[in-house]
N, C-alpha and C. Protein backbone atom coordinates (compact mmCIF):
# COMPACT_ATOMS: atom_id res chain seq x y z
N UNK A 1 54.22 28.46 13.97
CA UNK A 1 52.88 27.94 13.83
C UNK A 1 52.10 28.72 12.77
N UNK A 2 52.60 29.70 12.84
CA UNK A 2 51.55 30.58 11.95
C UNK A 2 51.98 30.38 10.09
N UNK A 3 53.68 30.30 10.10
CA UNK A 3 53.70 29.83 8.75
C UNK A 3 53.60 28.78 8.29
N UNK A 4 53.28 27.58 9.48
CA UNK A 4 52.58 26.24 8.96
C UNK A 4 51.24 26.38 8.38
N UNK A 5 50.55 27.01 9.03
CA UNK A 5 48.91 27.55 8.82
C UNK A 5 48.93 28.22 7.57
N UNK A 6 49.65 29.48 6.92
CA UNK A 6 49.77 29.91 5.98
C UNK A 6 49.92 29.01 4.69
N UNK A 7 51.05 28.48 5.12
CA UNK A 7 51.16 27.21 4.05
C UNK A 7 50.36 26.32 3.82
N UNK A 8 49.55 25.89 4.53
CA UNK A 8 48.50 24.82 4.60
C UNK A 8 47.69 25.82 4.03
N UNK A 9 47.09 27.02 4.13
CA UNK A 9 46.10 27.51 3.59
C UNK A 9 46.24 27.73 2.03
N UNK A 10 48.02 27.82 2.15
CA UNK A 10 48.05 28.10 0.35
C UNK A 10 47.68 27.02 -0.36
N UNK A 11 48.26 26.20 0.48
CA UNK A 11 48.58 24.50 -0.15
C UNK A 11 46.89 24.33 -0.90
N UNK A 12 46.33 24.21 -0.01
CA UNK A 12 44.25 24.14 -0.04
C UNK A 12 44.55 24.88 -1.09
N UNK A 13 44.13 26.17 -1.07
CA UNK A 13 43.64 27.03 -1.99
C UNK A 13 44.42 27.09 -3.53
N UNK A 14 45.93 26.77 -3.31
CA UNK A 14 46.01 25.90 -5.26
C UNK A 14 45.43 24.66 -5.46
N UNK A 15 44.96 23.98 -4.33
CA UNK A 15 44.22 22.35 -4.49
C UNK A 15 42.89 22.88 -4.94
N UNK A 16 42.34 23.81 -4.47
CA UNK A 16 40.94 23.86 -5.00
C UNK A 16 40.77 24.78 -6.34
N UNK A 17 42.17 25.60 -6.01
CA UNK A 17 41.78 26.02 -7.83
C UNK A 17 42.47 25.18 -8.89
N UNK A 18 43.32 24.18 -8.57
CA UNK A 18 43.34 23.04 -9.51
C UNK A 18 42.16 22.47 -10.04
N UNK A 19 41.27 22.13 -8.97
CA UNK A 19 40.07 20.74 -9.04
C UNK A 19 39.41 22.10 -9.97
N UNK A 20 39.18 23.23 -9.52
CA UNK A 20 38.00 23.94 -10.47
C UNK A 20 38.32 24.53 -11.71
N UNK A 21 39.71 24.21 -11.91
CA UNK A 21 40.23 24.77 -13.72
C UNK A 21 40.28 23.68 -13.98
N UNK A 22 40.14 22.41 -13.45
CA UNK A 22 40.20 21.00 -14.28
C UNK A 22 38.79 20.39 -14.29
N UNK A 23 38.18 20.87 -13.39
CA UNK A 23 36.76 20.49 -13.37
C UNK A 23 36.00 20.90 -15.24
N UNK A 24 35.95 22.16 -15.56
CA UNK A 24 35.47 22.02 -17.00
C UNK A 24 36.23 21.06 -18.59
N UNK A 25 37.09 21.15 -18.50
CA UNK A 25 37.75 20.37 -19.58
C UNK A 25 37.17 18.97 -19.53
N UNK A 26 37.34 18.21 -18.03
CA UNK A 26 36.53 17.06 -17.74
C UNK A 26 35.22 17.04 -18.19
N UNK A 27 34.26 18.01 -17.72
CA UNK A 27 33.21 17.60 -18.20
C UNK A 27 32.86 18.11 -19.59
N UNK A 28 33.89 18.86 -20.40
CA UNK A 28 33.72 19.33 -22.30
C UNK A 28 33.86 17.83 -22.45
N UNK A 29 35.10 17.16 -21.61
CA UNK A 29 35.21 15.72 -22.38
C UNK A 29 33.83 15.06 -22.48
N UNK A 30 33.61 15.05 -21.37
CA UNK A 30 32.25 13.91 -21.29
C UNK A 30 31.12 14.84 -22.58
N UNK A 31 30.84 15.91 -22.77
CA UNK A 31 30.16 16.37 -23.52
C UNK A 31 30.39 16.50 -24.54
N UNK A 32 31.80 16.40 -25.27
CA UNK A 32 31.91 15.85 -26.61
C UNK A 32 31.08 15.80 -27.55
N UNK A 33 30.90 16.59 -29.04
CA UNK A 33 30.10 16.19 -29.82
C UNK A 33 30.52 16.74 -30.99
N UNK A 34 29.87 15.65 -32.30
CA UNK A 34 30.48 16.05 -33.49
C UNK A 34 29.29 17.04 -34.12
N UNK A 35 29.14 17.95 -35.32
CA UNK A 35 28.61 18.69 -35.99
C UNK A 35 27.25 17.53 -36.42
N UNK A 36 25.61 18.28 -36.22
CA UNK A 36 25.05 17.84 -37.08
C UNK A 36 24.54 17.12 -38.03
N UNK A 37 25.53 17.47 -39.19
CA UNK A 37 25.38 16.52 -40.49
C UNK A 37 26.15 15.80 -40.31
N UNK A 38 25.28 14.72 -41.59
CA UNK A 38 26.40 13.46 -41.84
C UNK A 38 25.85 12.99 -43.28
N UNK A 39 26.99 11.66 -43.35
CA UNK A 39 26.97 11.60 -44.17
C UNK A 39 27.36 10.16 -44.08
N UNK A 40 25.95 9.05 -44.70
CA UNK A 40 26.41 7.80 -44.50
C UNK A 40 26.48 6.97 -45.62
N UNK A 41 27.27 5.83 -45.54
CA UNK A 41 26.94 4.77 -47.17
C UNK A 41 27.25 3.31 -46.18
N UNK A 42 26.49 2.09 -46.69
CA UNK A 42 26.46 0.75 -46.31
C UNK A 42 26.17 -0.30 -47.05
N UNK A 43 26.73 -1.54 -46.64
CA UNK A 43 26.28 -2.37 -48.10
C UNK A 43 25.63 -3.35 -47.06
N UNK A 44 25.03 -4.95 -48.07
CA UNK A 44 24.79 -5.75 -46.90
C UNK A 44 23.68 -6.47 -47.76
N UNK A 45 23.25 -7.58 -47.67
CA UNK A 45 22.31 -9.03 -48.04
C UNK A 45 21.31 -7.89 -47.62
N UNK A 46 19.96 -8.35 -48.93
CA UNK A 46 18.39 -7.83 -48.96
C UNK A 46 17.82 -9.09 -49.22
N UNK A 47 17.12 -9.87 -48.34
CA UNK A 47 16.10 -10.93 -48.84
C UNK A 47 14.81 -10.37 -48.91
N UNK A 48 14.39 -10.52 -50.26
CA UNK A 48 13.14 -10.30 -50.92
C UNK A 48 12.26 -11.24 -50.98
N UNK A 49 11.82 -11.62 -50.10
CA UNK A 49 10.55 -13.29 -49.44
C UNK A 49 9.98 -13.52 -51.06
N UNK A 50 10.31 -14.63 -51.34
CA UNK A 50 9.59 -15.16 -52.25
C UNK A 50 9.98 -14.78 -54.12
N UNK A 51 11.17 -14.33 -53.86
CA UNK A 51 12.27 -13.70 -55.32
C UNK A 51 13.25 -14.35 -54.95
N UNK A 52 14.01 -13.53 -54.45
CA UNK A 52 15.91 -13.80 -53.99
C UNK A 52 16.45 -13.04 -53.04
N UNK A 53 17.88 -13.11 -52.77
CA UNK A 53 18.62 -12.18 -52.35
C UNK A 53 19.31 -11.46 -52.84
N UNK A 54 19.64 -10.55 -52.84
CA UNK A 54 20.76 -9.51 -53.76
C UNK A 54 21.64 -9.00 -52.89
N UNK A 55 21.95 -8.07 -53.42
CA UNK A 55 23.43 -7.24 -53.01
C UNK A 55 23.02 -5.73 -52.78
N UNK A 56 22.77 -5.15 -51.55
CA UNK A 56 22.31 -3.21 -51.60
C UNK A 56 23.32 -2.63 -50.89
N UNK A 57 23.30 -1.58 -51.93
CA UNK A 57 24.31 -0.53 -51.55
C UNK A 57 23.34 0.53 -51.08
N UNK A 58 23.61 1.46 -50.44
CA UNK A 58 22.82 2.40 -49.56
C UNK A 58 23.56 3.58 -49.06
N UNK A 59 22.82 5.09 -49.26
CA UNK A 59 23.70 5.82 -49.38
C UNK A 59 22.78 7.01 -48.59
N UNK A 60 23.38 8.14 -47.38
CA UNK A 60 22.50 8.91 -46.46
C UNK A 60 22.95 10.12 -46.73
N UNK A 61 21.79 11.38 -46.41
CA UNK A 61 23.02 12.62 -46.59
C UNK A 61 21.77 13.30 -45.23
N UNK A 62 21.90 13.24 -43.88
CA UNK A 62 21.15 13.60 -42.93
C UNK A 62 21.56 14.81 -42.43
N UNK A 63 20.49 15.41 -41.25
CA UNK A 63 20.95 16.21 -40.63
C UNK A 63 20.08 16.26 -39.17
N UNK A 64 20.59 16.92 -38.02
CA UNK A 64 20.62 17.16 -36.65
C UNK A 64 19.97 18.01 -36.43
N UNK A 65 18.72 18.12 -36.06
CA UNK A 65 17.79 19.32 -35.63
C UNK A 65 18.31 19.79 -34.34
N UNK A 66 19.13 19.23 -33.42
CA UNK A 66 19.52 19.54 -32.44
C UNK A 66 20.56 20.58 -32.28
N UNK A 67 21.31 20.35 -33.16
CA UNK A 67 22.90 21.06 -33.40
C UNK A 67 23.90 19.98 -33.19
N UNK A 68 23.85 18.93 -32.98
CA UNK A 68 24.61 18.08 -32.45
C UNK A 68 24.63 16.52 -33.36
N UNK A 69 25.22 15.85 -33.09
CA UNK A 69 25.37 14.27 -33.37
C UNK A 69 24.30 13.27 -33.22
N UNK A 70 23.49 13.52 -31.92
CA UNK A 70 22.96 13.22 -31.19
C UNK A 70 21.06 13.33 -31.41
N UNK A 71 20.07 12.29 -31.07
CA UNK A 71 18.89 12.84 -31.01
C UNK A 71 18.35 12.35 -32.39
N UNK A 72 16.78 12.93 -32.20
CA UNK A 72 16.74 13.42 -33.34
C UNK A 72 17.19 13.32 -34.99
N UNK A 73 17.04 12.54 -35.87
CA UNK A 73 17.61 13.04 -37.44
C UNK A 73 16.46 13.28 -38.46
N UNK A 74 16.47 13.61 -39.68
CA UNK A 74 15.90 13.54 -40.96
C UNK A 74 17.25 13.52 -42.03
N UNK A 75 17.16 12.74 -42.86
CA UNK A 75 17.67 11.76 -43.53
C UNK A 75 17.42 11.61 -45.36
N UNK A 76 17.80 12.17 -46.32
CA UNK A 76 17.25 11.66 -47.62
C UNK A 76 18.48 10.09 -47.78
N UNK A 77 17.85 9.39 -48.48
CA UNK A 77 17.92 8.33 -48.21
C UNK A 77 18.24 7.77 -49.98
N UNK A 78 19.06 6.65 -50.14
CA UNK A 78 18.95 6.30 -51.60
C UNK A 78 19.42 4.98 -51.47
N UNK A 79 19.08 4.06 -52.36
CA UNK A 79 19.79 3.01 -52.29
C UNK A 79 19.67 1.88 -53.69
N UNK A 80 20.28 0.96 -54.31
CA UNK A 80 20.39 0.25 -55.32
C UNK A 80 20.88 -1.01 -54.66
N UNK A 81 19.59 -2.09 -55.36
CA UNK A 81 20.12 -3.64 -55.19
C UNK A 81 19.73 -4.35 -56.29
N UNK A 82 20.72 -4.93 -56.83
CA UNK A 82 20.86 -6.03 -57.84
C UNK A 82 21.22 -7.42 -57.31
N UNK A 83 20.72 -8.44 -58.40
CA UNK A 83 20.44 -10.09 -58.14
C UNK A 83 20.47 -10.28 -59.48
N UNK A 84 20.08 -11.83 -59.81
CA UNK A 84 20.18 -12.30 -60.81
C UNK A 84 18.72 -12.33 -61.85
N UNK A 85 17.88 -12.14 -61.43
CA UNK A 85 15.93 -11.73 -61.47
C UNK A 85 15.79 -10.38 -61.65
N UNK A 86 16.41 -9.58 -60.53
CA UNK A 86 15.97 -8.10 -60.35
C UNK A 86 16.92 -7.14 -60.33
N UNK A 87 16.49 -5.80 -60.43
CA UNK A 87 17.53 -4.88 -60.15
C UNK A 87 16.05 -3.89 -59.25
N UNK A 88 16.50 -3.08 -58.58
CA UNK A 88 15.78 -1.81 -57.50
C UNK A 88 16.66 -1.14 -57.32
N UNK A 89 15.99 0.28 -57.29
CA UNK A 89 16.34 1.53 -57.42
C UNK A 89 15.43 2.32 -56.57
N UNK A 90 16.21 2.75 -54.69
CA UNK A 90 14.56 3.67 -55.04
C UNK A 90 15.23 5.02 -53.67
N UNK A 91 14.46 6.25 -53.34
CA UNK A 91 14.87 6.87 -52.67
C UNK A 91 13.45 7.28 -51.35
N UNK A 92 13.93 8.09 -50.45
CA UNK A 92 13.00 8.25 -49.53
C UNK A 92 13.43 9.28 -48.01
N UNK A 93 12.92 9.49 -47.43
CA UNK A 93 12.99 10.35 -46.40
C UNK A 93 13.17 9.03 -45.17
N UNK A 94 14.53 9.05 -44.56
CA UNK A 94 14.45 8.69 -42.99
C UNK A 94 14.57 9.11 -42.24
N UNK A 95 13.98 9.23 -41.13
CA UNK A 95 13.47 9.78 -39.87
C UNK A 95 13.92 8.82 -38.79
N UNK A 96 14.58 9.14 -37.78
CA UNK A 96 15.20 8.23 -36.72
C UNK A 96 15.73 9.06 -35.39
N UNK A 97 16.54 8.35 -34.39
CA UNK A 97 16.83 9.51 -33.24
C UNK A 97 18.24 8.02 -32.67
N UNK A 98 19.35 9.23 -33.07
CA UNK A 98 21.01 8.71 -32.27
C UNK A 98 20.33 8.76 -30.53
N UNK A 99 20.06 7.75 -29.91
CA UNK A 99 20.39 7.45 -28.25
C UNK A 99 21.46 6.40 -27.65
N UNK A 100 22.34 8.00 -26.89
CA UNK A 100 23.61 7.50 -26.63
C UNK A 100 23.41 6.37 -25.23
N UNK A 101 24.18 5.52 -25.15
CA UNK A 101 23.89 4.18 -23.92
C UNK A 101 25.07 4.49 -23.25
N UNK A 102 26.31 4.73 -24.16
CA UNK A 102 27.74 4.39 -23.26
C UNK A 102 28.29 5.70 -24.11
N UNK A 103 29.28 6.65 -23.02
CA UNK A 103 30.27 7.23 -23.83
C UNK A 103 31.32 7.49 -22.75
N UNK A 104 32.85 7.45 -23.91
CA UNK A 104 33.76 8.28 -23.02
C UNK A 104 34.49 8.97 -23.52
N UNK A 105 35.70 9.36 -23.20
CA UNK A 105 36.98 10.52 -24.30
C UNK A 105 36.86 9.62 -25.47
N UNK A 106 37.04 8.27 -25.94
CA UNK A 106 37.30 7.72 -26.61
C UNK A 106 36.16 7.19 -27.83
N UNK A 107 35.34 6.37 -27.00
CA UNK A 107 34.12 5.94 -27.60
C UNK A 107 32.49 6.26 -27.06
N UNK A 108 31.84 5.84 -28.45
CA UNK A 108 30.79 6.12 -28.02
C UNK A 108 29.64 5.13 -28.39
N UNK A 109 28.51 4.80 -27.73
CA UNK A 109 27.44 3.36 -28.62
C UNK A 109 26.32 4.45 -28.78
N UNK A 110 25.57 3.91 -29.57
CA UNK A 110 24.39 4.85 -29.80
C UNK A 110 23.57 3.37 -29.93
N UNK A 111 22.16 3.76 -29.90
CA UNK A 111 20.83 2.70 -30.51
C UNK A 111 20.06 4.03 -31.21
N UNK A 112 20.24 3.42 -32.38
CA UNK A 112 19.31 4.14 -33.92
C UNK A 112 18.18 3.12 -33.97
N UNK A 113 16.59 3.50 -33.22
CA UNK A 113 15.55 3.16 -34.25
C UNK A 113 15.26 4.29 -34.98
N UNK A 114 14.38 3.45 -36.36
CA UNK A 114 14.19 4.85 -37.40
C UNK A 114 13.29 3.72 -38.49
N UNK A 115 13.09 4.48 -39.17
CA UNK A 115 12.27 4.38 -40.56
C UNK A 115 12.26 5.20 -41.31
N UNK A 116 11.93 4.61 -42.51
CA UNK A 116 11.88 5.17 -44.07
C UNK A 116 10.88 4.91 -44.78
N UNK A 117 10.32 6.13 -45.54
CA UNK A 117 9.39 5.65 -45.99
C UNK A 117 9.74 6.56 -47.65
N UNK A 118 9.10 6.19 -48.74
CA UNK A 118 9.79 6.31 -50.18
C UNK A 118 9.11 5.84 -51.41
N UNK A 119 9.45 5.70 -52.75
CA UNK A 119 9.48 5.09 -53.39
C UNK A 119 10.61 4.67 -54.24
N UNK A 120 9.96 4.04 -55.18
CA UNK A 120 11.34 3.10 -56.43
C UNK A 120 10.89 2.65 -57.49
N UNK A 121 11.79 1.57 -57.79
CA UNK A 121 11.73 1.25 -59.59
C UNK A 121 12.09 -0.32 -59.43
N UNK A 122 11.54 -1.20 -60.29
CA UNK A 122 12.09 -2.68 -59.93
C UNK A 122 12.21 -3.31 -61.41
N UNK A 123 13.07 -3.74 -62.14
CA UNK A 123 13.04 -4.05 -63.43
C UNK A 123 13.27 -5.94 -62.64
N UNK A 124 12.49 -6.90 -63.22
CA UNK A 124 12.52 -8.38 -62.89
C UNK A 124 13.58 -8.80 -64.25
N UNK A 125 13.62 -7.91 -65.24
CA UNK A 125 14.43 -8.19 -66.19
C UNK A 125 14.44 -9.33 -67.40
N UNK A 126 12.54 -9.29 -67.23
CA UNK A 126 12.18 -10.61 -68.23
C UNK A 126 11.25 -9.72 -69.62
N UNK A 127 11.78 -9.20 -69.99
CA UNK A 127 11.51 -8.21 -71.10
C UNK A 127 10.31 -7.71 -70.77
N UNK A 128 9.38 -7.55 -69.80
CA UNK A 128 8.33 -7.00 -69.20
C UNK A 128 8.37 -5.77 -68.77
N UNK A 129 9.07 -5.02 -68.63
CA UNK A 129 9.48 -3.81 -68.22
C UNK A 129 9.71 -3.60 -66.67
N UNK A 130 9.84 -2.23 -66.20
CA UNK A 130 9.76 -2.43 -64.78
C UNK A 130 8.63 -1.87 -64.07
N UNK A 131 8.73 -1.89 -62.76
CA UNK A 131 7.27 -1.50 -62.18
C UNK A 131 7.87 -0.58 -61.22
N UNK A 132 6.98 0.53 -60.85
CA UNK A 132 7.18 1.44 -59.42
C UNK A 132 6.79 0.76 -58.12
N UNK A 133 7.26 1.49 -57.17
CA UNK A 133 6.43 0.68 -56.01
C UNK A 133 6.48 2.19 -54.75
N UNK A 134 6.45 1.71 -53.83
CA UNK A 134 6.19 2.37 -52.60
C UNK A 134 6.87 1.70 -51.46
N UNK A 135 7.64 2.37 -50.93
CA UNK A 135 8.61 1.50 -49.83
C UNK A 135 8.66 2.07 -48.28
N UNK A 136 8.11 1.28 -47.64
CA UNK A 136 8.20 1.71 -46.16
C UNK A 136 9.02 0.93 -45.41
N UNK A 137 9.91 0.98 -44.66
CA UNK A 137 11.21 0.24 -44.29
C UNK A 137 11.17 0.27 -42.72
N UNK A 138 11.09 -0.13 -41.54
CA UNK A 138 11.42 0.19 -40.33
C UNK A 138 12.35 -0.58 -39.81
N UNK A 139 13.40 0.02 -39.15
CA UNK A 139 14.47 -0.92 -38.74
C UNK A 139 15.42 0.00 -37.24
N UNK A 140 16.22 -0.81 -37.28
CA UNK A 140 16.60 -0.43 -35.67
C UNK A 140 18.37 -0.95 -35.89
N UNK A 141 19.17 0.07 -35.78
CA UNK A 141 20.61 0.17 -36.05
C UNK A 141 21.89 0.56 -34.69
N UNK A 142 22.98 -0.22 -34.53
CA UNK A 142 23.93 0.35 -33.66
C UNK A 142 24.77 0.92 -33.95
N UNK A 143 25.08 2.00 -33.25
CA UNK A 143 26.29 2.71 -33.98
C UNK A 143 27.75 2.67 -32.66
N UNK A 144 28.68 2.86 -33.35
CA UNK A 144 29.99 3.06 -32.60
C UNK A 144 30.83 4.31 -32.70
N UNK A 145 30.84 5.56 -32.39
CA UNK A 145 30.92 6.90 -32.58
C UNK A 145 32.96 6.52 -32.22
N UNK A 146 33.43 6.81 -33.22
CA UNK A 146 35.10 6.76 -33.04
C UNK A 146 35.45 8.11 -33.58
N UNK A 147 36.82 8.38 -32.88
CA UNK A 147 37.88 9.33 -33.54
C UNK A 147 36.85 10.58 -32.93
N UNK A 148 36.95 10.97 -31.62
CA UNK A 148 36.50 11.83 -31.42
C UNK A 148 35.28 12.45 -31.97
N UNK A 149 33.75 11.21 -32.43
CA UNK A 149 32.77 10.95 -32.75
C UNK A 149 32.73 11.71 -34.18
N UNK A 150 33.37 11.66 -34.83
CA UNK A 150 33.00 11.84 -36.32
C UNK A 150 33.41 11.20 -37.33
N UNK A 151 33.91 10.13 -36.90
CA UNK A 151 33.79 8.56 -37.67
C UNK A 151 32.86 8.12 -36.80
N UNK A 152 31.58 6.85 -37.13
CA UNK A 152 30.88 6.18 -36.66
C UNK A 152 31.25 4.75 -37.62
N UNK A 153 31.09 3.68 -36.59
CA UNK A 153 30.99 2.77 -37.37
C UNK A 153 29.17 1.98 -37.06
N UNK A 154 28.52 1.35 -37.96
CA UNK A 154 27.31 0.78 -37.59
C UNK A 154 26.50 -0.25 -38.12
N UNK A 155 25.96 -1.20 -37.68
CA UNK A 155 25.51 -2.43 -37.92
C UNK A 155 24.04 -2.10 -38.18
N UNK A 156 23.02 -2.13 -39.10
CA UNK A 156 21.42 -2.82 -38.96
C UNK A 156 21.10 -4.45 -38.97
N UNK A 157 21.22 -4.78 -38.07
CA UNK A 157 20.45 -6.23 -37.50
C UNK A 157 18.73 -6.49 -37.72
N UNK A 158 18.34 -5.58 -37.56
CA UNK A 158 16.55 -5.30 -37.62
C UNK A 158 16.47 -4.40 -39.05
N UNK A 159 16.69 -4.54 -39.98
CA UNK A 159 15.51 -4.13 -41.06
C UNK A 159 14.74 -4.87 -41.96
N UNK A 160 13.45 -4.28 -41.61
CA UNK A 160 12.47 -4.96 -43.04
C UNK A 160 11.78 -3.66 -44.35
N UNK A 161 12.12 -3.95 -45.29
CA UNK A 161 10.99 -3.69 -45.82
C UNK A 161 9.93 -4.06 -46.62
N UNK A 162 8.90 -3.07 -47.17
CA UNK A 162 7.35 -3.43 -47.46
C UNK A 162 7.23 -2.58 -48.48
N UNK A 163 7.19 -3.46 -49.63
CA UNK A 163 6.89 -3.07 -50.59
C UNK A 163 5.55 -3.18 -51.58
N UNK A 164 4.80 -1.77 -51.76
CA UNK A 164 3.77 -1.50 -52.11
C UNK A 164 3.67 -1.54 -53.84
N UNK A 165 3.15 -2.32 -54.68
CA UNK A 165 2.85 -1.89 -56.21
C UNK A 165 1.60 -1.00 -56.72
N UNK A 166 1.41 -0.37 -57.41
CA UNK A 166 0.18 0.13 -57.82
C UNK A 166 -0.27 -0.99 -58.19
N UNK A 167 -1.62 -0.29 -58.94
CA UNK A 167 -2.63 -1.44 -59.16
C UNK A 167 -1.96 -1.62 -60.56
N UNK A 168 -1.32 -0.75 -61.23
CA UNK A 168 -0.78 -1.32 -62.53
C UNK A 168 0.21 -2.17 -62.33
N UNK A 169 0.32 -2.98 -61.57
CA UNK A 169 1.11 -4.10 -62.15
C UNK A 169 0.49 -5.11 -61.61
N UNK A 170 1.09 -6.16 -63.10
CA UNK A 170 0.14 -7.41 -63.05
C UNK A 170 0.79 -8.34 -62.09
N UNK A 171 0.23 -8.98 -61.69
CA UNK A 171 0.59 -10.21 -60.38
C UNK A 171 0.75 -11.27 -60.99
N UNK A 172 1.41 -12.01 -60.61
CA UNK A 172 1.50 -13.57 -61.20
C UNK A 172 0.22 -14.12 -62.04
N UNK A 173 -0.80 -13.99 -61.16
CA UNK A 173 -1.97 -14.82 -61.43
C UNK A 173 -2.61 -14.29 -62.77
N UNK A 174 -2.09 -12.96 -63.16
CA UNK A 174 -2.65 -12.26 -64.62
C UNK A 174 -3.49 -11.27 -64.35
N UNK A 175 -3.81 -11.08 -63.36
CA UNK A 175 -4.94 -9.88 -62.73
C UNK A 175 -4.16 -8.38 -61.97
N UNK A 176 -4.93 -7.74 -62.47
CA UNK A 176 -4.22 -6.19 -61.95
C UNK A 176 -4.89 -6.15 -60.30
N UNK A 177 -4.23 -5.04 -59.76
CA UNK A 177 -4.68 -4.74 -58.35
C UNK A 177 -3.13 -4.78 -57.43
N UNK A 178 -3.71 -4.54 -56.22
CA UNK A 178 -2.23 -4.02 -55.31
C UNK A 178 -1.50 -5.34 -54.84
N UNK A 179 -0.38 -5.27 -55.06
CA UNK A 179 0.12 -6.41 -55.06
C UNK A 179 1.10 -5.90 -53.76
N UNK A 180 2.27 -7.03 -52.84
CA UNK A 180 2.86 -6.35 -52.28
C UNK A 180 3.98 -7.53 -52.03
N UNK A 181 5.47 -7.15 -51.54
CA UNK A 181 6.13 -8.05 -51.16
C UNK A 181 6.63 -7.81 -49.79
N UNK A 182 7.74 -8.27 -49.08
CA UNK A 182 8.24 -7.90 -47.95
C UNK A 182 9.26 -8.59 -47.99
N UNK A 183 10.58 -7.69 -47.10
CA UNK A 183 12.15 -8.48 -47.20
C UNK A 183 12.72 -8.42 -46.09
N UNK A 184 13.76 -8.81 -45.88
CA UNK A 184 14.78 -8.43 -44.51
C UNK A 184 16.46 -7.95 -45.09
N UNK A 185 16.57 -7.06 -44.37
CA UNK A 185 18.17 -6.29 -44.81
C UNK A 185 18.75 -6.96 -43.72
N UNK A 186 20.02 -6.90 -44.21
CA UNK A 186 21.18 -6.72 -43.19
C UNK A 186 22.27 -5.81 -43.32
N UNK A 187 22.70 -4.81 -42.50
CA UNK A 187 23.75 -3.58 -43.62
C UNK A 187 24.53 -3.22 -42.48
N UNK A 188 25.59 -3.13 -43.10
CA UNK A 188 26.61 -2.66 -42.38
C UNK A 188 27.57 -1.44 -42.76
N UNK A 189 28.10 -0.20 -42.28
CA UNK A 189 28.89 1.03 -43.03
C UNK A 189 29.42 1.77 -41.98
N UNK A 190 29.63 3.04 -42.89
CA UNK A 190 29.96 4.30 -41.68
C UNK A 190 29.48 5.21 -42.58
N UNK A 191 29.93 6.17 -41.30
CA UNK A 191 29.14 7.65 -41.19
C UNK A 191 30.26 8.65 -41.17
N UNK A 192 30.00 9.58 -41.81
CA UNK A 192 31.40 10.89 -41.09
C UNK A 192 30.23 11.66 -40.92
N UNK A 193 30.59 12.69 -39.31
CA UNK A 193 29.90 13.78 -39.16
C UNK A 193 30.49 14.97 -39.05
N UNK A 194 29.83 15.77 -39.68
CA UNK A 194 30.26 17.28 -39.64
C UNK A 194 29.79 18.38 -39.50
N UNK A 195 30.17 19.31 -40.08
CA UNK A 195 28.82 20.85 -39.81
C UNK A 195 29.13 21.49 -38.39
């Protein structure tokens, strides 16, 4: 009786120091995270209400106030779109915050709202020259955190932006003063994170 009891007590006591040397690795998994920085590029349709549509390429070099993937970003920001009317050129500071919805060993979803705010350059390309502007952008992005979250893949469904002219440029009608347009993006890319 007594070396049944013994045994049963050993038996327990490697069962519970199993569960508690496997207990942390489990939860590093669930806590998973990639470095900080990143580094994003995306392309994707810009409708410019009342011009055209073009073609933007878009390019990020951010970072993680947190230490992490996660939260929180600031963002310099750049991007170029050409059409058959226009070409734009312009750069800016984005500001946004990665909130994770779903994760596991494998994958991860995030919801990116964020905004940008900036300026640029717009040549219409009718021997008139080009004009500056002022660009404030707000939009709302999903991401898909793969490969042990430092590939992301990610969609923007929600962006607009608002574009501001000085008063130096002339408006259709022949008169100076602030003129303004507004568009909708659609962009799609990835991200590598690191740091």
């Amino acid at each position: 009786m007594t070396n049944h009891r013994t045994n049963l007590t050993l038996l327990l006591g490697v069962l519970a120091l199993a569960l508690v040397a496997s207990a942390p690795s489990a939860a590093e998994a669930q806590t998973r995270r990639s470095g900080p920085l990143f580094v994003s590029a995306g392309v994707g349709p810009f409708v410019l209400f009342d011009v055209d549509t073009s073609f933007r390429l878009e390019g990020q070099f951010g970072w993680h106030p947190g230490g992490h993937d996660e939260g929180f970003f600031l963002a310099a920001d750049f991007a170029f779109a050409i059409e058959r009317h226009y070409a734009q050129v312009y750069g800016g500071i984005r500001l946004g915050g990665d909130i994770e919805v779903f994760a596991n060993n494998d994958v991860a979803v995030l919801l990116t709202p964020q905004g940008m705010g900036g300026f640029g350059f717009m040549d219409f390309g009718y021997g008139a020259g080009g004009y500056g502007f002022l660009i404030f952008q707000p939009s709302f992005q999903v991401d898909v955190a793969l490969l042990e979250r430092v590939l992301w893949v990610w969609a923007r469904p929600v962006g607009f932006d608002f574009l501001v002219f000085p008063d130096t440029f002339r408006r259709s009608d022949g008169a100076r003063g602030l003129d303004w347009y507004w568009g909708y993006q659609f962009m799609a890319g990835a991200r590598f994170n690191f740091g």
